[in-house]
PDB file of N, CA and C in Angstrom:
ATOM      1  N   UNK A   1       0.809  -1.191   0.000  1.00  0.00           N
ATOM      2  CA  UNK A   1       0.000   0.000   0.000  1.00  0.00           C
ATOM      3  C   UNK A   1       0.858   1.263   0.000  1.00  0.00           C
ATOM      4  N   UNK A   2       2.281   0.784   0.799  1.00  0.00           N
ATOM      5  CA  UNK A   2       2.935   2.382   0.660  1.00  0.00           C
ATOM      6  C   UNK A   2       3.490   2.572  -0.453  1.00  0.00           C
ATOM      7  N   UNK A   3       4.280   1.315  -1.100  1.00  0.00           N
ATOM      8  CA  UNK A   3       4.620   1.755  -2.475  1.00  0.00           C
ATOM      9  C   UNK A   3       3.550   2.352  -3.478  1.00  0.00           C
ATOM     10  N   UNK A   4       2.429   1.991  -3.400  1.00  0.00           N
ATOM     11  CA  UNK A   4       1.363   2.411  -4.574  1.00  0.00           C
ATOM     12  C   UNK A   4       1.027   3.836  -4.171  1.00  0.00           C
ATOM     13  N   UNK A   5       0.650   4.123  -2.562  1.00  0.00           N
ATOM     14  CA  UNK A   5       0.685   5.189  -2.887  1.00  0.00           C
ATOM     15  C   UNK A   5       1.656   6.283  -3.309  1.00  0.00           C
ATOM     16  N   UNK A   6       2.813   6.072  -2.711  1.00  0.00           N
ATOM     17  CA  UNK A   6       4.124   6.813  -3.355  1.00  0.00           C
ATOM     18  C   UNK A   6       4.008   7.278  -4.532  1.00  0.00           C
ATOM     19  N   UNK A   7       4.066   5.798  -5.208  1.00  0.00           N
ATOM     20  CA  UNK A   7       3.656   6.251  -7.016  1.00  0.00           C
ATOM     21  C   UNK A   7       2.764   6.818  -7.705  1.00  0.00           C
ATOM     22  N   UNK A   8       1.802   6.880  -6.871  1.00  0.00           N
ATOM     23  CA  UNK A   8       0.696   7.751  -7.111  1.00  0.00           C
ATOM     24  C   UNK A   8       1.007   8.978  -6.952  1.00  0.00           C
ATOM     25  N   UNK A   9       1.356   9.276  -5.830  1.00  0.00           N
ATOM     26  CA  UNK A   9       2.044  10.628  -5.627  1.00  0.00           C
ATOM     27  C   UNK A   9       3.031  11.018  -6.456  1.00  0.00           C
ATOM     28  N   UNK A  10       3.511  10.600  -7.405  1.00  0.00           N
ATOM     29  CA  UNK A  10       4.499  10.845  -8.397  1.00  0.00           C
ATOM     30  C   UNK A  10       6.226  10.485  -7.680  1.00  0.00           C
ATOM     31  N   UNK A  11       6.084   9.927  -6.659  1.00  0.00           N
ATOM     32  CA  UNK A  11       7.578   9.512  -6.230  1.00  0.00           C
ATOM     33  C   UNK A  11       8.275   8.636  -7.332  1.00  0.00           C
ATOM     34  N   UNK A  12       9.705   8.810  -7.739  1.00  0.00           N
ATOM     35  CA  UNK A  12      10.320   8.305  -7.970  1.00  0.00           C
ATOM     36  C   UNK A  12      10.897   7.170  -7.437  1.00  0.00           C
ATOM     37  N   UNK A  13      11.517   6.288  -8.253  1.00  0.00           N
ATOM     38  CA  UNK A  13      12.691   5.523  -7.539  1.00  0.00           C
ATOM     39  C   UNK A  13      12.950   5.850  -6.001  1.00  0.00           C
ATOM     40  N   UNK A  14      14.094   6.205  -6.655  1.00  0.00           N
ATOM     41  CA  UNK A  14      15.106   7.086  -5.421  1.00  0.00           C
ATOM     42  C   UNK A  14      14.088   7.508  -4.212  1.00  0.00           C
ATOM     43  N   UNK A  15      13.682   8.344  -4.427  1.00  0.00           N
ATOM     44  CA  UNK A  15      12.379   8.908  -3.288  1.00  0.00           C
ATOM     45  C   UNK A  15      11.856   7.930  -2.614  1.00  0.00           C
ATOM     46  N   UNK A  16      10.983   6.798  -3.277  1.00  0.00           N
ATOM     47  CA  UNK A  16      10.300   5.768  -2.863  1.00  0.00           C
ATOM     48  C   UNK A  16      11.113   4.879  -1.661  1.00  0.00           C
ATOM     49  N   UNK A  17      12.884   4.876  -2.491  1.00  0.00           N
ATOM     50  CA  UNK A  17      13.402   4.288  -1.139  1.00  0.00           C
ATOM     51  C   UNK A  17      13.932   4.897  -0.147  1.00  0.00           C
ATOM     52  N   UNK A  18      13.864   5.728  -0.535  1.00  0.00           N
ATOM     53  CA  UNK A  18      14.430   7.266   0.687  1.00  0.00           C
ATOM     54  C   UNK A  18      12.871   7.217   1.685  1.00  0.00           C
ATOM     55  N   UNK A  19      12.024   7.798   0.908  1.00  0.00           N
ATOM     56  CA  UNK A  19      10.878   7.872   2.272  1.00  0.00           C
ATOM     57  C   UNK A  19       9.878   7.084   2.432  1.00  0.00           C
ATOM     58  N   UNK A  20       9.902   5.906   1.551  1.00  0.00           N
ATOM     59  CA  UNK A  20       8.928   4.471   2.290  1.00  0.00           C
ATOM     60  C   UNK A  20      10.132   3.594   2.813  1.00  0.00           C
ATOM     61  N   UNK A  21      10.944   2.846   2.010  1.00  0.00           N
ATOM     62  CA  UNK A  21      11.533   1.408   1.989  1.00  0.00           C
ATOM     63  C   UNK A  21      12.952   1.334   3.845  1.00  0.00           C
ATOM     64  N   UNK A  22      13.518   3.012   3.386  1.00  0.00           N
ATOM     65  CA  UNK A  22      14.376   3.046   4.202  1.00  0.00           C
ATOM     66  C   UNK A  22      13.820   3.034   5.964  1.00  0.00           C
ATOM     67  N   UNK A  23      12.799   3.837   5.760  1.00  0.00           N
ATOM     68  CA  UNK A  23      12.306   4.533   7.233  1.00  0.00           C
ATOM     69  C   UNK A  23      11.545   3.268   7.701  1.00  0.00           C
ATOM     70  N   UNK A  24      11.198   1.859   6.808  1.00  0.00           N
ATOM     71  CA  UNK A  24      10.589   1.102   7.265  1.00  0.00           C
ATOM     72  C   UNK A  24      11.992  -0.065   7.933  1.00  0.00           C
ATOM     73  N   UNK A  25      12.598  -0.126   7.534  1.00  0.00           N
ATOM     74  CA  UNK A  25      13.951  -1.067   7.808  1.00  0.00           C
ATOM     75  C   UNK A  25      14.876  -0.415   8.781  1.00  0.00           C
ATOM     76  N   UNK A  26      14.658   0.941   9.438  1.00  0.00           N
ATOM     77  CA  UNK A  26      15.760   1.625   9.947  1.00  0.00           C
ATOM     78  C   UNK A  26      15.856   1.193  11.630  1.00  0.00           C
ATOM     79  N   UNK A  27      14.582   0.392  11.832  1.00  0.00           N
ATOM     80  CA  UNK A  27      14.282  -0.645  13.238  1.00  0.00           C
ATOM     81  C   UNK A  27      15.423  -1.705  12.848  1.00  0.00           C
ATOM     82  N   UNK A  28      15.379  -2.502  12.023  1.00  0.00           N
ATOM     83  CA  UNK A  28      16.235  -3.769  11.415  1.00  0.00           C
ATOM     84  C   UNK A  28      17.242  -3.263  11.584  1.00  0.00           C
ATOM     85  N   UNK A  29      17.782  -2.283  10.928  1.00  0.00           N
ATOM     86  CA  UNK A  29      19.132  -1.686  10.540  1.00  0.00           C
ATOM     87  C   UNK A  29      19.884  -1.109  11.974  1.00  0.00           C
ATOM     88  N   UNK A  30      19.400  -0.399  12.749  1.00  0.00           N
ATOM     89  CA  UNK A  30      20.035  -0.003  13.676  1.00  0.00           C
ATOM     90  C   UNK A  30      20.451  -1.276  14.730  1.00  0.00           C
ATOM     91  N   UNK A  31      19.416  -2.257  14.419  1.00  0.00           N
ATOM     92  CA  UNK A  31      19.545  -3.565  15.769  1.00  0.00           C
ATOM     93  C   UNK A  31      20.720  -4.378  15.297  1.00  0.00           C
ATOM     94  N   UNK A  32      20.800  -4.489  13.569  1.00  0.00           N
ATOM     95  CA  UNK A  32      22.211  -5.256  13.162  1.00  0.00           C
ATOM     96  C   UNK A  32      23.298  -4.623  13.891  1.00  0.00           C
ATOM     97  N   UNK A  33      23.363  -3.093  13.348  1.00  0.00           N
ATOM     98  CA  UNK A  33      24.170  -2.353  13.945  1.00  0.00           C
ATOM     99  C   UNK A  33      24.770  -2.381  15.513  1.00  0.00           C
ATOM    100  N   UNK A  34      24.119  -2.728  16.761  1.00  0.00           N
ATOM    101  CA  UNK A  34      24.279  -3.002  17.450  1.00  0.00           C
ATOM    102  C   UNK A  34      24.732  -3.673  18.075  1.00  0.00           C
ATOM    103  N   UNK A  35      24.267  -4.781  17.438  1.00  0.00           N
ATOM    104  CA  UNK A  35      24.581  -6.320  17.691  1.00  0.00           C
ATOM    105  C   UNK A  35      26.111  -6.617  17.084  1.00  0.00           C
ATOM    106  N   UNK A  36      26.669  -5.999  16.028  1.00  0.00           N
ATOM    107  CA  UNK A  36      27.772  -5.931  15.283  1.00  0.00           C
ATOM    108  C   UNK A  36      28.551  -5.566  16.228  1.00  0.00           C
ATOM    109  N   UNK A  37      28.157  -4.305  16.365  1.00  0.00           N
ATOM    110  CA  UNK A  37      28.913  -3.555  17.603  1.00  0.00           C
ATOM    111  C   UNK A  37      29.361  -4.491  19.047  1.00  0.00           C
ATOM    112  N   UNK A  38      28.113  -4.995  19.414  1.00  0.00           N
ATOM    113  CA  UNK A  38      28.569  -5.398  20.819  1.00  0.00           C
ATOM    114  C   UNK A  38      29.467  -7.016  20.305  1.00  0.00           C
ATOM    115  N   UNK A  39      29.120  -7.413  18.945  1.00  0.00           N
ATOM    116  CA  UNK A  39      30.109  -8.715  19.423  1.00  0.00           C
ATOM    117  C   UNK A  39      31.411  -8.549  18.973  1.00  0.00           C
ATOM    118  N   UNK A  40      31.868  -6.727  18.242  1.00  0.00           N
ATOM    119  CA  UNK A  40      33.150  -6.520  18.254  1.00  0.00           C
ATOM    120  C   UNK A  40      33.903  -6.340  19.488  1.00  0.00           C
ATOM    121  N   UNK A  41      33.124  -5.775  20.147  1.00  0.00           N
ATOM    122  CA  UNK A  41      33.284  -5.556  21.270  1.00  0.00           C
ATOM    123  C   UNK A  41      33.899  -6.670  22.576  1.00  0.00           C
ATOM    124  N   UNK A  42      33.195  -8.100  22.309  1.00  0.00           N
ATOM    125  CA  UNK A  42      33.305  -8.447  23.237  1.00  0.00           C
ATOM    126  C   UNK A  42      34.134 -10.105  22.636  1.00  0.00           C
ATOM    127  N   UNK A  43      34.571  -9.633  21.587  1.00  0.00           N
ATOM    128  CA  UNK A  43      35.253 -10.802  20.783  1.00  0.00           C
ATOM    129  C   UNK A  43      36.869 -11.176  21.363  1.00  0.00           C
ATOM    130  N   UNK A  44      36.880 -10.337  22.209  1.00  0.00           N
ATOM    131  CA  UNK A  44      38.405 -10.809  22.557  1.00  0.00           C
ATOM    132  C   UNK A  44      38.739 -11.711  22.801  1.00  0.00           C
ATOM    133  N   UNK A  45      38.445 -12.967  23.242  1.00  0.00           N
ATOM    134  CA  UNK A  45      38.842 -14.320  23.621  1.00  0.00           C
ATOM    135  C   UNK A  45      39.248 -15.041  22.324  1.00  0.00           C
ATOM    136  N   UNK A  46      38.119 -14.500  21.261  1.00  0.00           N
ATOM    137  CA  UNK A  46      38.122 -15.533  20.120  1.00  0.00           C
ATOM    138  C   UNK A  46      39.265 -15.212  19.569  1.00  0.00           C
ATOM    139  N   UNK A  47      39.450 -13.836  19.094  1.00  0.00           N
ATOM    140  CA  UNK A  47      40.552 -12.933  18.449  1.00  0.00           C
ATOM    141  C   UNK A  47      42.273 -13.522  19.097  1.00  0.00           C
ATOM    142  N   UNK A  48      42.017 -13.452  20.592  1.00  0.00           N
ATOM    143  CA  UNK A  48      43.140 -14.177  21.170  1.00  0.00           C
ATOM    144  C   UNK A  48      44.123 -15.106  21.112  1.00  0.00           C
ATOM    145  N   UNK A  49      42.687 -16.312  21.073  1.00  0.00           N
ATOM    146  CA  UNK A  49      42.995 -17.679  20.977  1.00  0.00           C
ATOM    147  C   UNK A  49      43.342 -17.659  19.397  1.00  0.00           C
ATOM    148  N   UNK A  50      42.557 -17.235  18.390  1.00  0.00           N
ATOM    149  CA  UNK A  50      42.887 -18.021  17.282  1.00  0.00           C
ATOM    150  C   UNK A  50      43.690 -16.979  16.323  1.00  0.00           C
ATOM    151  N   UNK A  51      44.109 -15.812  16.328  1.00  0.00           N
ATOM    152  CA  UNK A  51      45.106 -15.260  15.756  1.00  0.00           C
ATOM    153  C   UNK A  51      45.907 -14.137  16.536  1.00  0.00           C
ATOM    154  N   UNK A  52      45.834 -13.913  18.169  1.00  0.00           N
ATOM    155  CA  UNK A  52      47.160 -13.219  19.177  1.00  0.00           C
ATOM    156  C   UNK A  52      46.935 -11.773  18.068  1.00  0.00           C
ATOM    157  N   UNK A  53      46.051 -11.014  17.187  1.00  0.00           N
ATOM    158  CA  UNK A  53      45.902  -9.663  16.745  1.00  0.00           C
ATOM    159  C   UNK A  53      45.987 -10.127  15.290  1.00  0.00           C
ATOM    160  N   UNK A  54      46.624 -10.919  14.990  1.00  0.00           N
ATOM    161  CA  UNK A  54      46.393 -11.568  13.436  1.00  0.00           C
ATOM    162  C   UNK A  54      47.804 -11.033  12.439  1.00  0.00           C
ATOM    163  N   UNK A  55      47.728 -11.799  11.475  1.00  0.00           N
ATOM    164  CA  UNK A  55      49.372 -11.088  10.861  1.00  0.00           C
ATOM    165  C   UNK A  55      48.945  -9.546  10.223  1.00  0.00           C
ATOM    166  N   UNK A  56      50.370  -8.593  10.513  1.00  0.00           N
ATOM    167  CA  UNK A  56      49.884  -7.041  10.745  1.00  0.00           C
ATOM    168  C   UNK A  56      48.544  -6.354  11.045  1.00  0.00           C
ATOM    169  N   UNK A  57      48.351  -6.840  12.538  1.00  0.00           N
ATOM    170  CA  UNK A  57      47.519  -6.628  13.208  1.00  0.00           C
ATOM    171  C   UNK A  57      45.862  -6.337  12.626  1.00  0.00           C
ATOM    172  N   UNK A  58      45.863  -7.409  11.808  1.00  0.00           N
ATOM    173  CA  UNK A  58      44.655  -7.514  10.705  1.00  0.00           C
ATOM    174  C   UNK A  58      43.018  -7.324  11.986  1.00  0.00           C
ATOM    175  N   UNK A  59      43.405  -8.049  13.049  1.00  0.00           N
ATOM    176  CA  UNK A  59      42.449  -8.437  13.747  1.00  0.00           C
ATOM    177  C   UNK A  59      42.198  -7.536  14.869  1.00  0.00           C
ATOM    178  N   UNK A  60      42.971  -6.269  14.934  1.00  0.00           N
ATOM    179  CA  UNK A  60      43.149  -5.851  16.128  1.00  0.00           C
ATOM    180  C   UNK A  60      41.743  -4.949  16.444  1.00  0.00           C
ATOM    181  N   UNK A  61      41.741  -4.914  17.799  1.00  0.00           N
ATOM    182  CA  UNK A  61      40.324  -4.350  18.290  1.00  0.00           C
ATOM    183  C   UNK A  61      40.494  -3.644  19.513  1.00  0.00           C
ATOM    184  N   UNK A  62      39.558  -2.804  19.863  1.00  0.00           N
ATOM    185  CA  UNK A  62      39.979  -2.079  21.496  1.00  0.00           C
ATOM    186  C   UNK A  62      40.478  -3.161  22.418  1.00  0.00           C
ATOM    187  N   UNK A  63      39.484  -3.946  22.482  1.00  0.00           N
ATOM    188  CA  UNK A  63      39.634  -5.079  23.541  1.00  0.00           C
ATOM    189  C   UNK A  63      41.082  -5.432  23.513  1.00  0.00           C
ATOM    190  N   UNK A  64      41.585  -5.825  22.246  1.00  0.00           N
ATOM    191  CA  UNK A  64      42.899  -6.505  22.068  1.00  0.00           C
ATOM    192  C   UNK A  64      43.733  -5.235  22.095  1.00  0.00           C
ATOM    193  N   UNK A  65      43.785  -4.362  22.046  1.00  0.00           N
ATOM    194  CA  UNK A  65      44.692  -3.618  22.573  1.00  0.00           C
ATOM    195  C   UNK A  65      44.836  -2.739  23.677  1.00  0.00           C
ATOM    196  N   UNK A  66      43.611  -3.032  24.609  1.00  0.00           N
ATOM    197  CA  UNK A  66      43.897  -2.758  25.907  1.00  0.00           C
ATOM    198  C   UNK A  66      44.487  -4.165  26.652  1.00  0.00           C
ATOM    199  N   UNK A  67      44.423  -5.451  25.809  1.00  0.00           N
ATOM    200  CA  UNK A  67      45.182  -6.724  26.529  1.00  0.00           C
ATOM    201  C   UNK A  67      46.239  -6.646  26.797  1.00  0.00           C
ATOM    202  N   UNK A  68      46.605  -6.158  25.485  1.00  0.00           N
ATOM    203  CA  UNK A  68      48.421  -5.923  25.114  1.00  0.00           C
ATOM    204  C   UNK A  68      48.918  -5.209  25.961  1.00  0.00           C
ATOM    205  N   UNK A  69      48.123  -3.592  25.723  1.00  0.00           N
ATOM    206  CA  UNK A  69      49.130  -3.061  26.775  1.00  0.00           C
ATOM    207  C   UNK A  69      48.805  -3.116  28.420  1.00  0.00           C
ATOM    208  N   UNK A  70      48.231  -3.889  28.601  1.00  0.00           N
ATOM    209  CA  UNK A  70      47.969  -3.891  30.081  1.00  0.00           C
ATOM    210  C   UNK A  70      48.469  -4.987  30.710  1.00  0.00           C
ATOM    211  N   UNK A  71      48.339  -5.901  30.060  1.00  0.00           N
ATOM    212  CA  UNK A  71      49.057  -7.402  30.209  1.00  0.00           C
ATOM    213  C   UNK A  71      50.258  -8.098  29.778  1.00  0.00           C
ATOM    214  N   UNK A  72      50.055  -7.568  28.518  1.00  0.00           N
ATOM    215  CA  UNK A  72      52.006  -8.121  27.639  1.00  0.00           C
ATOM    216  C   UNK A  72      53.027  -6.838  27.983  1.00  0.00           C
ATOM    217  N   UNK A  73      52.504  -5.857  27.807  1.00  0.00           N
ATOM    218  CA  UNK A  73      53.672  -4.357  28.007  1.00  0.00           C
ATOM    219  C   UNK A  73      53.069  -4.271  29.352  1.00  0.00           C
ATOM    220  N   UNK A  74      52.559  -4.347  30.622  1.00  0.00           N
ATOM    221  CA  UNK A  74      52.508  -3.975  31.946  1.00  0.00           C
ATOM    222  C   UNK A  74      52.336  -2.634  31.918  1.00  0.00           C
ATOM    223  N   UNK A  75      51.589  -1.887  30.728  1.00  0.00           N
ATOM    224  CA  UNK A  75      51.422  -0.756  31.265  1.00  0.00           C
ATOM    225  C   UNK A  75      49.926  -0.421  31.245  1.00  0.00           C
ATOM    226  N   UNK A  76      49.525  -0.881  32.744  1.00  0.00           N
ATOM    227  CA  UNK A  76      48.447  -0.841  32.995  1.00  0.00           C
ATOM    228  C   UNK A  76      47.451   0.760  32.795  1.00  0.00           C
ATOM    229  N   UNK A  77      48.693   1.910  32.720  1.00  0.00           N
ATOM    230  CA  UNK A  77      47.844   3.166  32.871  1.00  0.00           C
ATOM    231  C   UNK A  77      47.009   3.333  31.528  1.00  0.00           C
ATOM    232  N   UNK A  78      48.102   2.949  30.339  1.00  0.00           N
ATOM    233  CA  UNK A  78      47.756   3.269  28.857  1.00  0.00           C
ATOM    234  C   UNK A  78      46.453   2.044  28.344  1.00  0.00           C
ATOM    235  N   UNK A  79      46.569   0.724  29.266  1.00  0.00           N
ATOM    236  CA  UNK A  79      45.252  -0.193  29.184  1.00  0.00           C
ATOM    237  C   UNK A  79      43.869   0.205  29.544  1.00  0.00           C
ATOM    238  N   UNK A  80      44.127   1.213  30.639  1.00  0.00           N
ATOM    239  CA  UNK A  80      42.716   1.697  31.383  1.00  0.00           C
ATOM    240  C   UNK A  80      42.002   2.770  30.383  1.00  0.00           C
ATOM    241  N   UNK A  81      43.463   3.336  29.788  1.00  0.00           N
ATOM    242  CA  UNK A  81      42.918   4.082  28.967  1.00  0.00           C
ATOM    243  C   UNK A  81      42.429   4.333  28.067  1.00  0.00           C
ATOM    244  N   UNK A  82      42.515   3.268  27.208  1.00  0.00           N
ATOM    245  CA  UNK A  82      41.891   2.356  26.326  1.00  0.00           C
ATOM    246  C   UNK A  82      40.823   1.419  26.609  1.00  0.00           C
ATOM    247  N   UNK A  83      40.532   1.022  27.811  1.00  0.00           N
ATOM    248  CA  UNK A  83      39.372   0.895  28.020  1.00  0.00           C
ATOM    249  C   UNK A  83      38.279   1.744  28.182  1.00  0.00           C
ATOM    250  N   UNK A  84      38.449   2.641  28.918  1.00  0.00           N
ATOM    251  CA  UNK A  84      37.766   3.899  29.227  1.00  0.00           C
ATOM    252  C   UNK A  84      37.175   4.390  27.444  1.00  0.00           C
ATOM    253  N   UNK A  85      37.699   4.580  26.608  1.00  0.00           N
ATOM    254  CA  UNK A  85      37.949   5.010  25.446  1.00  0.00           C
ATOM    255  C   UNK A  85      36.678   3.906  24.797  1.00  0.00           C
ATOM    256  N   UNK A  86      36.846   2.485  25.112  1.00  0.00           N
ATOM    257  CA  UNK A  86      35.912   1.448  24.856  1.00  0.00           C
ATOM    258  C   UNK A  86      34.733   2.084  25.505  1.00  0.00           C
ATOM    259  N   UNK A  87      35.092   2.149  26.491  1.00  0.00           N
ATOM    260  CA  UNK A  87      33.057   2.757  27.615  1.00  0.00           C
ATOM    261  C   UNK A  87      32.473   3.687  26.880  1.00  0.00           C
ATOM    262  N   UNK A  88      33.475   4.552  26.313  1.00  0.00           N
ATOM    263  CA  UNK A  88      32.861   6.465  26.350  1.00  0.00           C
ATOM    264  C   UNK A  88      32.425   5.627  24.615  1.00  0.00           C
ATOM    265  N   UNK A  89      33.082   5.389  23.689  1.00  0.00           N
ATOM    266  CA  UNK A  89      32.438   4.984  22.447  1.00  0.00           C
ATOM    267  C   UNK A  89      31.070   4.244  22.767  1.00  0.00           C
ATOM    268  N   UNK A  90      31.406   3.033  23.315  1.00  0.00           N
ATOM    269  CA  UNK A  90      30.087   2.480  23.939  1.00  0.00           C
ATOM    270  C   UNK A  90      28.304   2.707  24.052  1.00  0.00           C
ATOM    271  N   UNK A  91      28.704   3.979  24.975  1.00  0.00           N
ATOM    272  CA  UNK A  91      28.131   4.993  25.442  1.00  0.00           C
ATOM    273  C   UNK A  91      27.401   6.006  24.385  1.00  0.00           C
ATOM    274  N   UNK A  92      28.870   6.257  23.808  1.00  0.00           N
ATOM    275  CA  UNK A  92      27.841   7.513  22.565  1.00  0.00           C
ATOM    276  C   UNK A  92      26.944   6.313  21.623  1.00  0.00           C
ATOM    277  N   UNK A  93      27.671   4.891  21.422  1.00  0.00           N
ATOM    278  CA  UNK A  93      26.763   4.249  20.404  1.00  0.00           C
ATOM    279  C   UNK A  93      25.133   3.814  21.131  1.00  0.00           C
ATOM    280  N   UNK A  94      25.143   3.748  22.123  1.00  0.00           N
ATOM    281  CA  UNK A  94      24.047   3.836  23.003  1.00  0.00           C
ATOM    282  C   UNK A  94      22.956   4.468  23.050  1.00  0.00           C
ATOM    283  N   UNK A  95      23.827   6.334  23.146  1.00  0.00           N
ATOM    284  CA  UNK A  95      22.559   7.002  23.023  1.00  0.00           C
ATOM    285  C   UNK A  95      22.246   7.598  21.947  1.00  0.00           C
ATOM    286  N   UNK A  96      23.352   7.109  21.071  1.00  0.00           N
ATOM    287  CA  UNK A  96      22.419   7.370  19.103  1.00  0.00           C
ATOM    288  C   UNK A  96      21.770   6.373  18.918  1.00  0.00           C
ATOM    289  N   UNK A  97      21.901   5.276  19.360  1.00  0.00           N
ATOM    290  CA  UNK A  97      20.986   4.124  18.925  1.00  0.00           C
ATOM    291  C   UNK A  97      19.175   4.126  19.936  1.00  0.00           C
ATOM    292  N   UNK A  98      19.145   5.037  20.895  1.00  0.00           N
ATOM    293  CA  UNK A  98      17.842   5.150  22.282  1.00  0.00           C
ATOM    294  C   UNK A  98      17.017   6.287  21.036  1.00  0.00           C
ATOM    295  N   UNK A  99      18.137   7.364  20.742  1.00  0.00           N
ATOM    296  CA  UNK A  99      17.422   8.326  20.182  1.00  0.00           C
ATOM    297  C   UNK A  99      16.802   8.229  18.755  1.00  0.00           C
ATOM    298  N   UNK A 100      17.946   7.046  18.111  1.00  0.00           N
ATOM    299  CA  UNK A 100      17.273   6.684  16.444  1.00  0.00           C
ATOM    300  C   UNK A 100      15.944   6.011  16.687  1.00  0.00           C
ATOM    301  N   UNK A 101      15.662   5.371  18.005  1.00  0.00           N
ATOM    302  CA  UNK A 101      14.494   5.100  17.886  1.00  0.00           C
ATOM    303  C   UNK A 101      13.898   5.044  18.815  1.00  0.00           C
ATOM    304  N   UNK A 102      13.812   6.570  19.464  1.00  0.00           N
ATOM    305  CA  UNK A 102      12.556   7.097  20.592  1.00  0.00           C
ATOM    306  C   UNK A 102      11.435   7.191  19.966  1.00  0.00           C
ATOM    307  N   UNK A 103      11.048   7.190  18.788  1.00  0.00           N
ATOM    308  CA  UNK A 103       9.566   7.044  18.491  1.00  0.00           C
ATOM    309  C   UNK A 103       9.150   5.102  18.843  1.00  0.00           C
ATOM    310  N   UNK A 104      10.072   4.485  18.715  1.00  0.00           N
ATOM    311  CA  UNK A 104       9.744   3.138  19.052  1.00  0.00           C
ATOM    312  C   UNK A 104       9.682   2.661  20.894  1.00  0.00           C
ATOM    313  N   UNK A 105       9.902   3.749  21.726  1.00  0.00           N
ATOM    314  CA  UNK A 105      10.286   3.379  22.921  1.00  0.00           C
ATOM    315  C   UNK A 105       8.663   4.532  23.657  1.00  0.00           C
ATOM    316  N   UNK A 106       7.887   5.038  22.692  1.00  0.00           N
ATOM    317  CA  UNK A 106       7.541   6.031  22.954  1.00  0.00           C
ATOM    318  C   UNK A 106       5.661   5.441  23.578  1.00  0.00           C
ATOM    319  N   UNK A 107       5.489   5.981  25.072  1.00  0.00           N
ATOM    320  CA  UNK A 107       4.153   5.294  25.803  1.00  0.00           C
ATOM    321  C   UNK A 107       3.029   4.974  24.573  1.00  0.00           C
ATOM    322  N   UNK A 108       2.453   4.483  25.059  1.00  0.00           N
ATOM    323  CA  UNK A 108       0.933   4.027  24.151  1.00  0.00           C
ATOM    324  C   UNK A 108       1.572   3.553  22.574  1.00  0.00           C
ATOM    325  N   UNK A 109       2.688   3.055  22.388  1.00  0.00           N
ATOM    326  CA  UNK A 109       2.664   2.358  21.540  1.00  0.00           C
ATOM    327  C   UNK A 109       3.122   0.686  21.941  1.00  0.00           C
TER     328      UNK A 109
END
């Protein structure tokens, strides 16, 4: 029904997926997004075990480089800090992802 009416309305292509196709998938799209996010996030074990950062550090990730330097180089200050750095990104991806979809969080729906 939304495509027909679109076209009725004289929408184009382009238009049609700009203001029906996209705004209907942008629930889908932000939750991949997320989910991407948190299992980069929390992949360090795997990354560890099966390539130690990978050859020229193909694999490397916050996680894996707050390991390194907190655990292999002992410099625990520059690890925290890099974690911290993990939280605060975290964080902003958090509250762009609450606000992309406060109409979905929003009472009486």
């Amino acid at each position: 029904e939304l495509y027909e009416a679109a076209s009725l309305d004289g929408a184009g292509p382009w238009r049609t997926f700009r203001s029906v196709t996209l705004p209907m998938l942008r629930p889908v799209i932000t939750v991949v997004l997320v989910l991407g996010f948190m299992s980069t996030v929390k992949i360090l074990d795997l990354i560890l075990a099966l390539t130690d950062g990978g050859p020229a550090d193909a694999t490397q990730t916050l996680g894996t480089v707050t390991y390194q330097l907190s655990f292999l180089n002992l410099d625990f200050g520059q690890g925290a800090v890099v974690g911290n750095v993990l939280i605060l990104v975290s964080a902003v991806f958090a509250v762009l992802y609450l606000r992309a979809n406060r109409s979905d969080f929003a009472p009486g729906k």
